[in-house]
Protein backbone atom coordinates (compact mmCIF):
# COMPACT_ATOMS: atom_id res chain seq x y z
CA UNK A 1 -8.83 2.24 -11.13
CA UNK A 2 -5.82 0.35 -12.84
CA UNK A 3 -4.94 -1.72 -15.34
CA UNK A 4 -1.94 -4.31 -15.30
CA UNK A 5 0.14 -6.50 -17.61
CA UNK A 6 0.18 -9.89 -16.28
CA UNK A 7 2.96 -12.54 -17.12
CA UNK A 8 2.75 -16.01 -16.28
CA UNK A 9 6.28 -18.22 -17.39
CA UNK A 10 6.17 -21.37 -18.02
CA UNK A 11 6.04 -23.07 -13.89
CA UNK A 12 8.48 -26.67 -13.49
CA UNK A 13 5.67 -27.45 -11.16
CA UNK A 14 2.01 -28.72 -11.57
CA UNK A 15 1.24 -27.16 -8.31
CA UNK A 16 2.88 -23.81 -8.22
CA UNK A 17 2.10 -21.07 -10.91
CA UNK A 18 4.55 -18.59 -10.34
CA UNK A 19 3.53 -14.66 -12.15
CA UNK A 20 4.64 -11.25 -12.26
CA UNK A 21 2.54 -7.92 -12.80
CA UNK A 22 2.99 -4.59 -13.77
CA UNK A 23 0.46 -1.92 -13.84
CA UNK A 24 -0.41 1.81 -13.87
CA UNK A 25 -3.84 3.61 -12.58
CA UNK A 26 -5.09 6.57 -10.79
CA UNK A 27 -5.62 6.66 -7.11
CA UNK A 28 -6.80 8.76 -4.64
CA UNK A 29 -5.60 9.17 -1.06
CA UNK A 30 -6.96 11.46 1.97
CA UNK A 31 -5.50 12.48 4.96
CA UNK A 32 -8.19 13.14 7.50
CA UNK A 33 -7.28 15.82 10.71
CA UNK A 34 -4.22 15.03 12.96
CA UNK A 35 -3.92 16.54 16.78
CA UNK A 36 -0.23 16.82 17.35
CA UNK A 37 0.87 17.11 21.27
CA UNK A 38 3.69 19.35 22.18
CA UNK A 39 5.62 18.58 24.93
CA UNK A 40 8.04 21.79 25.99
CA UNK A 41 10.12 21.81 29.52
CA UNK A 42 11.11 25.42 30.91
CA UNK A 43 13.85 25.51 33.50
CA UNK A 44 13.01 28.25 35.74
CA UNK A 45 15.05 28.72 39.00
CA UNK A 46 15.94 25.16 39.55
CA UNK A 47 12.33 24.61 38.71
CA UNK A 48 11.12 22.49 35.37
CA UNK A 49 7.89 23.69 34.29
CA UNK A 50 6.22 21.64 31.73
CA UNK A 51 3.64 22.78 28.99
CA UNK A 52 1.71 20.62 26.52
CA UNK A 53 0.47 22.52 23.57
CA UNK A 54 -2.40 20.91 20.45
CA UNK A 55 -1.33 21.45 17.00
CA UNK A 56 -4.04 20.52 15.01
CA UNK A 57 -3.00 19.80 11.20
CA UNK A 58 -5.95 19.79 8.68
CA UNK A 59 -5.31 17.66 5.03
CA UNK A 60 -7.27 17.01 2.39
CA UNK A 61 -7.68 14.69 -0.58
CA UNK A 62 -5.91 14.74 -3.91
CA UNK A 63 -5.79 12.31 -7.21
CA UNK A 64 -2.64 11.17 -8.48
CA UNK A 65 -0.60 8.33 -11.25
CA UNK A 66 0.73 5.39 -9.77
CA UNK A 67 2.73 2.71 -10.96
CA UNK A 68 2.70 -0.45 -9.72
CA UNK A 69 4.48 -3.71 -9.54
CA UNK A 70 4.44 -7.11 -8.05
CA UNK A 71 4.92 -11.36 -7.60
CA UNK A 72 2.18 -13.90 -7.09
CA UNK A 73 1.59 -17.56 -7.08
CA UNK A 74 -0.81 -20.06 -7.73
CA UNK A 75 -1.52 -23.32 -6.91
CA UNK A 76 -2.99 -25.39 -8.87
CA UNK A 77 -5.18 -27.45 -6.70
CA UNK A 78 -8.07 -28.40 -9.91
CA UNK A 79 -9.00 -27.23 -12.94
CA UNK A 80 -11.95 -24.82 -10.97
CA UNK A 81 -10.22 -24.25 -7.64
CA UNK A 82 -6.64 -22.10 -7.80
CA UNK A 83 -6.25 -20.40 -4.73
CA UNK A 84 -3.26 -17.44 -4.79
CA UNK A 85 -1.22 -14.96 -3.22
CA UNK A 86 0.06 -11.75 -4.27
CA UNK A 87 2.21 -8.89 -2.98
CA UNK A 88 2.77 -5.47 -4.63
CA UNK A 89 4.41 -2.16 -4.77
CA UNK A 90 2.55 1.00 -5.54
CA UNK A 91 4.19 4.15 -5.73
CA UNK A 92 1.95 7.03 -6.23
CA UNK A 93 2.90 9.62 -9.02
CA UNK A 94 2.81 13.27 -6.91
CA UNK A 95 5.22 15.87 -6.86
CA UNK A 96 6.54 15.74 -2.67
CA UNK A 97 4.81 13.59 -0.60
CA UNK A 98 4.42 10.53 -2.77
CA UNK A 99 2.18 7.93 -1.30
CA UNK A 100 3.67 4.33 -1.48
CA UNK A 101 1.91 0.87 0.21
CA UNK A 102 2.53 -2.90 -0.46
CA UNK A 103 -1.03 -4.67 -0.46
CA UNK A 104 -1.07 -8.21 0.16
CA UNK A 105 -3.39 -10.31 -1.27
CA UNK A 106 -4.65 -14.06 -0.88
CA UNK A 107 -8.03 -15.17 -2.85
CA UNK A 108 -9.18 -18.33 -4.25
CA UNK A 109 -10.16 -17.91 -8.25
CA UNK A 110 -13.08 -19.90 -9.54
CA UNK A 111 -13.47 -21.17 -12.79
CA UNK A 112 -16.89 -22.67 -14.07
């Protein structure tokens, strides 16, 4: 859930509708189990003997603040059709591991 702050200047094209965004929601992010293999080689008398151990690390799920930012475009191809693209950054708000991701998005809006 978010909500953003959309600004549009004034575009030197008719085609290209340049924008920028700014935003701030909640998110929530899970990290599902991860099987990590070991690797460890023991020299013994000239001989390497090599053992593979599983660490299996369990997460969880949490809810955090993020803040978010980003650039878009436009094009004006008719009054109904605009077709865009859109790239942001969204930095969750969590005290040490902080998730971050750039979605990028293309759509075509329709007005009636």
């Amino acid at each position: 859930v978010s909500a953003n702050v959309r600004f549009a200047p004034a575009s030197a094209s008719r085609l290209l509708s340049p924008y920028v965004l700014a935003g701030c929601g909640v998110l929530r992010f899970a990290l599902s189990e991860i099987a990590l293999p070991t690797t460890s080689v023991l020299k013994l008398d000239n001989t390497d003997i090599s053992m593979t151990a599983l660490r299996t690390i369990t997460g969880g799920s949490e809810t955090a603040l993020f803040l978010q930012g980003g650039i878009g475009f436009d094009f004006n191809v008719s009054d109904m059709v605009r077709p865009f693209v859109e790239a942001r950054y969204v930095a969750g708000l969590k005290e040490g591991a902080s998730p971050t991701y750039i979605p990028l998005s293309a759509g075509v809006k329709i007005g009636f």
